[in-house]
Protein backbone atom coordinates (compact mmCIF):
# COMPACT_ATOMS: atom_id res chain seq x y z
CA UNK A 1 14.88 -9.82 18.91
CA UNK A 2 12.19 -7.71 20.42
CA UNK A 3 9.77 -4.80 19.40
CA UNK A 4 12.82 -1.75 19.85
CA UNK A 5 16.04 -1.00 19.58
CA UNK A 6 16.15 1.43 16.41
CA UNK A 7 13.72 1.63 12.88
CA UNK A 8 14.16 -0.07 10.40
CA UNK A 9 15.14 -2.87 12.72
CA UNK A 10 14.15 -6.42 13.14
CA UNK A 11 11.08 -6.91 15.27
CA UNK A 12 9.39 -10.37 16.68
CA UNK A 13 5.96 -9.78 16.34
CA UNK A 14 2.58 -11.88 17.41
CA UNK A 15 -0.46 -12.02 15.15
CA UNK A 16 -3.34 -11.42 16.97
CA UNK A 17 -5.83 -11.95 14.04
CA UNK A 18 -6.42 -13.41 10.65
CA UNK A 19 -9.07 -12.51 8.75
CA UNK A 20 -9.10 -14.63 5.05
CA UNK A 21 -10.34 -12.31 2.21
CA UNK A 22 -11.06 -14.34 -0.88
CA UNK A 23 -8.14 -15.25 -3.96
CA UNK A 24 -5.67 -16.11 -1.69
CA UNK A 25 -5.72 -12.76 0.24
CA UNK A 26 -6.46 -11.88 3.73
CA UNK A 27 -5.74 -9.29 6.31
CA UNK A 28 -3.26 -10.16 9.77
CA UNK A 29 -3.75 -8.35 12.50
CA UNK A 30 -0.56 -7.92 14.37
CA UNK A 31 0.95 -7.03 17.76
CA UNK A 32 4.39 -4.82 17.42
CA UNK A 33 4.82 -1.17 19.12
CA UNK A 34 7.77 -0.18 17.34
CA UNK A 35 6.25 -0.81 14.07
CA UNK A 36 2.39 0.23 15.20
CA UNK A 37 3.89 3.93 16.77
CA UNK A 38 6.50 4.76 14.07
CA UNK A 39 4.89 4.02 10.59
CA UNK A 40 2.58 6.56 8.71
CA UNK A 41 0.29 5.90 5.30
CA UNK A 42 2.74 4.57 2.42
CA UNK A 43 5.26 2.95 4.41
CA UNK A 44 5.63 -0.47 4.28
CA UNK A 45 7.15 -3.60 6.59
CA UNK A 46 9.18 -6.47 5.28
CA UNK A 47 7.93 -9.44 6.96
CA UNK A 48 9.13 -13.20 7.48
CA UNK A 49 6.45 -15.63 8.35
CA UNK A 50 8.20 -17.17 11.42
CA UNK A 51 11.58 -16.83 13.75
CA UNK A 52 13.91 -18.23 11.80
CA UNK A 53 15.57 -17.33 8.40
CA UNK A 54 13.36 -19.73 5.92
CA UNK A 55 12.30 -18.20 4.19
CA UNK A 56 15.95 -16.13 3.93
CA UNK A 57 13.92 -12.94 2.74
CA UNK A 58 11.08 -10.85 4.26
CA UNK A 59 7.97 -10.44 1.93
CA UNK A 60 7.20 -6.13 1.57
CA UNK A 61 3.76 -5.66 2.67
CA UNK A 62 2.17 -1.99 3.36
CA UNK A 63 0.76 -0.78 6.53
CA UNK A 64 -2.57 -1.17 6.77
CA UNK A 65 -3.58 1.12 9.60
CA UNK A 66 -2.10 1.25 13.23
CA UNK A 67 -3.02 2.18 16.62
CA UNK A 68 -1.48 1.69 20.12
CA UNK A 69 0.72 -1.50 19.81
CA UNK A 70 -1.36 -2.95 17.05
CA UNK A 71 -0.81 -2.72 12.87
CA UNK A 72 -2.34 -4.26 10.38
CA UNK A 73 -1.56 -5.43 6.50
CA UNK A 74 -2.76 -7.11 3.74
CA UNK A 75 -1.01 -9.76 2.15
CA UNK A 76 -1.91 -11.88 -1.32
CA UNK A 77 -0.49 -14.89 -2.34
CA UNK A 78 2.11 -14.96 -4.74
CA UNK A 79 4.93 -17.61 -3.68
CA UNK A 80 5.59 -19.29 -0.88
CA UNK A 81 6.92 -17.00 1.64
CA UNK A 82 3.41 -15.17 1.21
CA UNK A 83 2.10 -18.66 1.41
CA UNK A 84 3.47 -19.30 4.76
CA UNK A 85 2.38 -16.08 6.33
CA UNK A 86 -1.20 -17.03 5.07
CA UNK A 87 -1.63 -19.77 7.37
CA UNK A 88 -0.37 -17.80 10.30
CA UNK A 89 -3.22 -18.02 13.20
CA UNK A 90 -3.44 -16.03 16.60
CA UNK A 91 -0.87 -16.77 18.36
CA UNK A 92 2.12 -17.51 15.80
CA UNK A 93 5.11 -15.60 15.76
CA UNK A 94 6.19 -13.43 12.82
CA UNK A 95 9.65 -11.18 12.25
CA UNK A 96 8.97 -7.35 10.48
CA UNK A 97 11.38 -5.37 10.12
CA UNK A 98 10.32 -1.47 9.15
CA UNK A 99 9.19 0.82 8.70
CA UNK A 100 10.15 0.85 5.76
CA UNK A 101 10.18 3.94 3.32
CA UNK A 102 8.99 7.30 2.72
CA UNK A 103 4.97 7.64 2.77
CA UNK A 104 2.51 9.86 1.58
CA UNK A 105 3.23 12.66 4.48
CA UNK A 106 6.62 12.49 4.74
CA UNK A 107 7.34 12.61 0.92
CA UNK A 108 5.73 16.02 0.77
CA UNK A 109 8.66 17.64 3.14
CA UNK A 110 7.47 21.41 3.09
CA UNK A 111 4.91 21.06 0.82
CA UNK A 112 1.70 21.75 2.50
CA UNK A 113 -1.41 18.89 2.72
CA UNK A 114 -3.85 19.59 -0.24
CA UNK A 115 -7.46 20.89 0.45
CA UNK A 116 -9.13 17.79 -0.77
CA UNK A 117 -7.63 14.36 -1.56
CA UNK A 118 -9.26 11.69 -3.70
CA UNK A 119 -7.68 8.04 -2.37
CA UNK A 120 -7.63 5.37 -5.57
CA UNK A 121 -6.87 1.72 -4.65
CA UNK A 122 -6.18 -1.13 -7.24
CA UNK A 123 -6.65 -4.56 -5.44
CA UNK A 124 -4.47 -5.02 -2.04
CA UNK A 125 -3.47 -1.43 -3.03
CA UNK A 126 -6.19 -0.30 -1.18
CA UNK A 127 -4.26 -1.35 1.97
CA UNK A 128 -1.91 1.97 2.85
CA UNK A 129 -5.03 4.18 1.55
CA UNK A 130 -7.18 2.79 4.60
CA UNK A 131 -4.33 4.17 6.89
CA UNK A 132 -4.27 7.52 5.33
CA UNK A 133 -7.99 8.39 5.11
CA UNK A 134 -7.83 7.76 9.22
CA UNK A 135 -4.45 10.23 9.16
CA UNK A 136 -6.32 12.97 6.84
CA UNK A 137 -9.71 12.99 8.33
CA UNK A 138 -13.29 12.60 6.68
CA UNK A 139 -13.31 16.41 6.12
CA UNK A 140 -10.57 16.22 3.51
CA UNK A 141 -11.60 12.96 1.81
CA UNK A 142 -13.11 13.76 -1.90
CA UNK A 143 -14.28 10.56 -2.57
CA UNK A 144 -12.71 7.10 -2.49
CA UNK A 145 -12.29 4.68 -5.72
CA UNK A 146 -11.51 1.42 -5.59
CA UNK A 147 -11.20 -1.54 -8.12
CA UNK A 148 -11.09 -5.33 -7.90
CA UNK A 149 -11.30 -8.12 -10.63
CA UNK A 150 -14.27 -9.29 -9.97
CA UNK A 151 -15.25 -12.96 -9.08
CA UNK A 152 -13.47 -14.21 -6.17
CA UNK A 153 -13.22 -10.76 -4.77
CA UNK A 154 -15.93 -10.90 -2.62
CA UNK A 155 -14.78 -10.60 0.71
CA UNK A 156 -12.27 -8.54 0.23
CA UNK A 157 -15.04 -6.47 -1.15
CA UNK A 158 -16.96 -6.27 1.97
CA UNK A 159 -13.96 -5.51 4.20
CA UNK A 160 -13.56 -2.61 1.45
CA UNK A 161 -16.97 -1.67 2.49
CA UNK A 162 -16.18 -1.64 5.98
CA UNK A 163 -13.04 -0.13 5.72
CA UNK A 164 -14.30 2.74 3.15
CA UNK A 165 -18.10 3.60 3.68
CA UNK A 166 -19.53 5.11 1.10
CA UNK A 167 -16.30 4.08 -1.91
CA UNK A 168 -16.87 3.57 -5.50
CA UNK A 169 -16.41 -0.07 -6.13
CA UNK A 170 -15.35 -1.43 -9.89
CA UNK A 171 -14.66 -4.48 -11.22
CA UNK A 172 -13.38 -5.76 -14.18
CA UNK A 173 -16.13 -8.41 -14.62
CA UNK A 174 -18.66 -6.02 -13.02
CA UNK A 175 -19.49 -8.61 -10.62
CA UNK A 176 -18.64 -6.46 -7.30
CA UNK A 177 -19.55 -3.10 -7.92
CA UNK A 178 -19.57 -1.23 -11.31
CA UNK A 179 -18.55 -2.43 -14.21
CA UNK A 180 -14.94 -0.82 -14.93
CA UNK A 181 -11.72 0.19 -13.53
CA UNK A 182 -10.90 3.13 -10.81
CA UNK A 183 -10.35 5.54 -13.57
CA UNK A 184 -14.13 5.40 -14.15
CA UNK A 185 -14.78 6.31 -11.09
CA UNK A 186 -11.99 9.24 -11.53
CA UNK A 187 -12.72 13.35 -12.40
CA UNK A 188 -12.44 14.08 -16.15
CA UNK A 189 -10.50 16.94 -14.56
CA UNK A 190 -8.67 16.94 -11.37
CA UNK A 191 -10.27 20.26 -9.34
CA UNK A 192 -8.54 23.20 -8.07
CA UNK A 193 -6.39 22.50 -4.48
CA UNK A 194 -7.43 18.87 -4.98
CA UNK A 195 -4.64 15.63 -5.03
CA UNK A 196 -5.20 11.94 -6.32
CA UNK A 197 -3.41 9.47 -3.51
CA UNK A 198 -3.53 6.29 -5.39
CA UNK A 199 -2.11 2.70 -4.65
CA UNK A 200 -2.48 -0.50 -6.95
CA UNK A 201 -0.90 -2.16 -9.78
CA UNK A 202 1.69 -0.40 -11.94
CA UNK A 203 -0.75 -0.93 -14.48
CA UNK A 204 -3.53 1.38 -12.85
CA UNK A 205 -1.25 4.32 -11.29
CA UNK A 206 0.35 4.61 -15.50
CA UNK A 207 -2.83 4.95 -16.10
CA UNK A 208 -3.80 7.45 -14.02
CA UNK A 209 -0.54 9.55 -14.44
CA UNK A 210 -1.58 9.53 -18.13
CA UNK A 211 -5.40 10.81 -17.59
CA UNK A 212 -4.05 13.72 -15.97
CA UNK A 213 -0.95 14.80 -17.75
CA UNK A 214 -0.60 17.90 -16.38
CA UNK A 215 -1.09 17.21 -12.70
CA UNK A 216 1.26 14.78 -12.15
CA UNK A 217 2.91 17.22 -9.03
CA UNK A 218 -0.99 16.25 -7.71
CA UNK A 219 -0.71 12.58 -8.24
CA UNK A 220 0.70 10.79 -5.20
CA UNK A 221 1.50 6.83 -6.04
CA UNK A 222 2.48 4.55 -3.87
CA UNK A 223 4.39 1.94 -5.81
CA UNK A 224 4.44 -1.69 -5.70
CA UNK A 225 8.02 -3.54 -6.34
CA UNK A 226 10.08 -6.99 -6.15
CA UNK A 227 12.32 -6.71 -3.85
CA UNK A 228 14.97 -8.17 -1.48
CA UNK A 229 16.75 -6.22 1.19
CA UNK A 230 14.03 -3.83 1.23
CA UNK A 231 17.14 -1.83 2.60
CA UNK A 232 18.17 -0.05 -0.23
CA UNK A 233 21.16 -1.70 -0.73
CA UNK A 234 20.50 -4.73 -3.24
CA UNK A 235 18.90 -2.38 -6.06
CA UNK A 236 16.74 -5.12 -7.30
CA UNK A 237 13.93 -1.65 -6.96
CA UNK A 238 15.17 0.57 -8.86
CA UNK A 239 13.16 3.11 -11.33
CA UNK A 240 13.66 5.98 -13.46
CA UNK A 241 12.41 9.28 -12.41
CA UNK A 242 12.92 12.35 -13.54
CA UNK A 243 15.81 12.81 -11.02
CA UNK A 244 17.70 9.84 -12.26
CA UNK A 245 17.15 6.28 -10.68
CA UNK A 246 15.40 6.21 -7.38
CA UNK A 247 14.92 2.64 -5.25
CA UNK A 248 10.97 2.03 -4.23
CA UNK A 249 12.00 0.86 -0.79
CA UNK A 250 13.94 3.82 0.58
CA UNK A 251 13.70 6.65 -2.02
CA UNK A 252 9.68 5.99 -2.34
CA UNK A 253 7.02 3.75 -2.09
CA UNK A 254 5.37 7.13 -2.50
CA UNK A 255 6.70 9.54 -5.37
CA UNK A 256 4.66 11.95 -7.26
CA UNK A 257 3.29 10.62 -10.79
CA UNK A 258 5.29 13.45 -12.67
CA UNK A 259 8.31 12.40 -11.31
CA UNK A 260 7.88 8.83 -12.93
CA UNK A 261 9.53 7.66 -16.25
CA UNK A 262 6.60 5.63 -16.83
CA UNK A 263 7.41 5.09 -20.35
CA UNK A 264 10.73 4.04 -19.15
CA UNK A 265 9.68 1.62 -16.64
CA UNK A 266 9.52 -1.42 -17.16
CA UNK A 267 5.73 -3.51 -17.09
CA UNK A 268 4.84 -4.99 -14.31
């Protein structure tokens, strides 16, 4: 396998860095041209944490940014395929295969780019929003939200800082940040020519969706999901929308909040 021959494909891929976050997170910094030219904000990568098939399926994690041969992603630890890729150092050998998905850009086809976007990141949600503030361009950044837990957080608190100068950091324990969640940091009312791009737990983006019931066209969520194949072809990522059952992994990540059944999907 090598870094070509046609997207979504498998690629080998080298991580170049590691940088350990805090609660079992951390963000890999990895060497791969075919992924680091072809994917855009929302897209995501399924990735095996080795050369072989063990473990049998890739893990999806988003794109965290990506220039010249180089992408980056942040990964938490969940099980033990996301276990494995957390001890990869500089050096070690990885499989992706992606990009994966339609993203924030492509999943507006026509529709023109908003005056003003407001980015809101849940946890490792922030991830794909780092990539698409570089993509939009400080002029059409409103503000940037994001939200943690709280204790435990703390670096991957700082590399928020880093990544987003000048966000709105909340916690739940107001340890890091502000006391509260992202929608505290949110408009009462979403302004004129303005969108919300938002990434995080189902949780969160319902949440948002449901603050602004009447916007959802404005509401861009990039949605987190189990799955397998990460090919469409397993359905293990399925969700209602208002145009009948859509899979995450090739239909989305990114939808608009009004096309969401969120009181038909199931909690997550």
């Amino acid at each position: 396998m090598s870094c070509g021959g046609g997207i979504p494909g498998d690629h080998a891929a080298t991580v170049l860095g590691h940088r350990p976050l805090g609660d079992g997170s951390g963000l890999l910094a990895v060497r791969c041209e075919e992924i680091a030219a072809g994917a855009e904000p929302g897209q995501f990568v399924m990735v095996r944490p080795g050369t072989g098939n063990d473990p049998f399926l890739g893990r999806p994690l988003a794109v965290a940014d990506a220039a010249g041969d180089v992408f980056k992603m942040v990964y938490r630890i969940v099980g033990r395929g996301t276990a494995l890729l957390a001890s990869k150092r500089q050096g070690d050998p990885i499989t992706v295969r992606g990009p994966i998905g339609t993203g924030f850009f492509s999943s507006r086809r026509e529709r023109p780019l908003p005056l003003k976007v407001i980015l809101a990141g849940g946890s490792v949600g922030a991830a794909p929003l780092l990539f698409a503030a570089r993509k939009l361009g400080l002029q059409k950044i409103a503000g940037t939200v994001m939200g943690v837990s709280g204790r435990g957080w703390e670096g991957f608190a700082e590399w928020l800082k880093e990544a987003f100068p000048g966000t709105d950091l909340y916690s739940d324990d107001g340890t890091l940040g502000t006391k509260g969640t992202v929608l505290s940091g949110l408009p009462d009312t979403l302004p004129d020519d303005t969108e919300i791009w938002a990434c995080g737990p189902q949780g969160m983006l319902r949440a948002i969706a449901a603050k602004y019931p009447g916007d959802g066209h404005r509401i861009m969520v990039a949605l987190e999901s189990r799955m397998a194949c990460g090919m469409g072809g397993c359905l293990g990522c399925v969700i209602p929308t208002i145009h009948g059952n859509r899979r995450v992994c090739v239909d989305g990540p990114v939808f608009s909040a009004g096309e969401v059944k969120w009181n038909d999907l199931s909690s997550s």
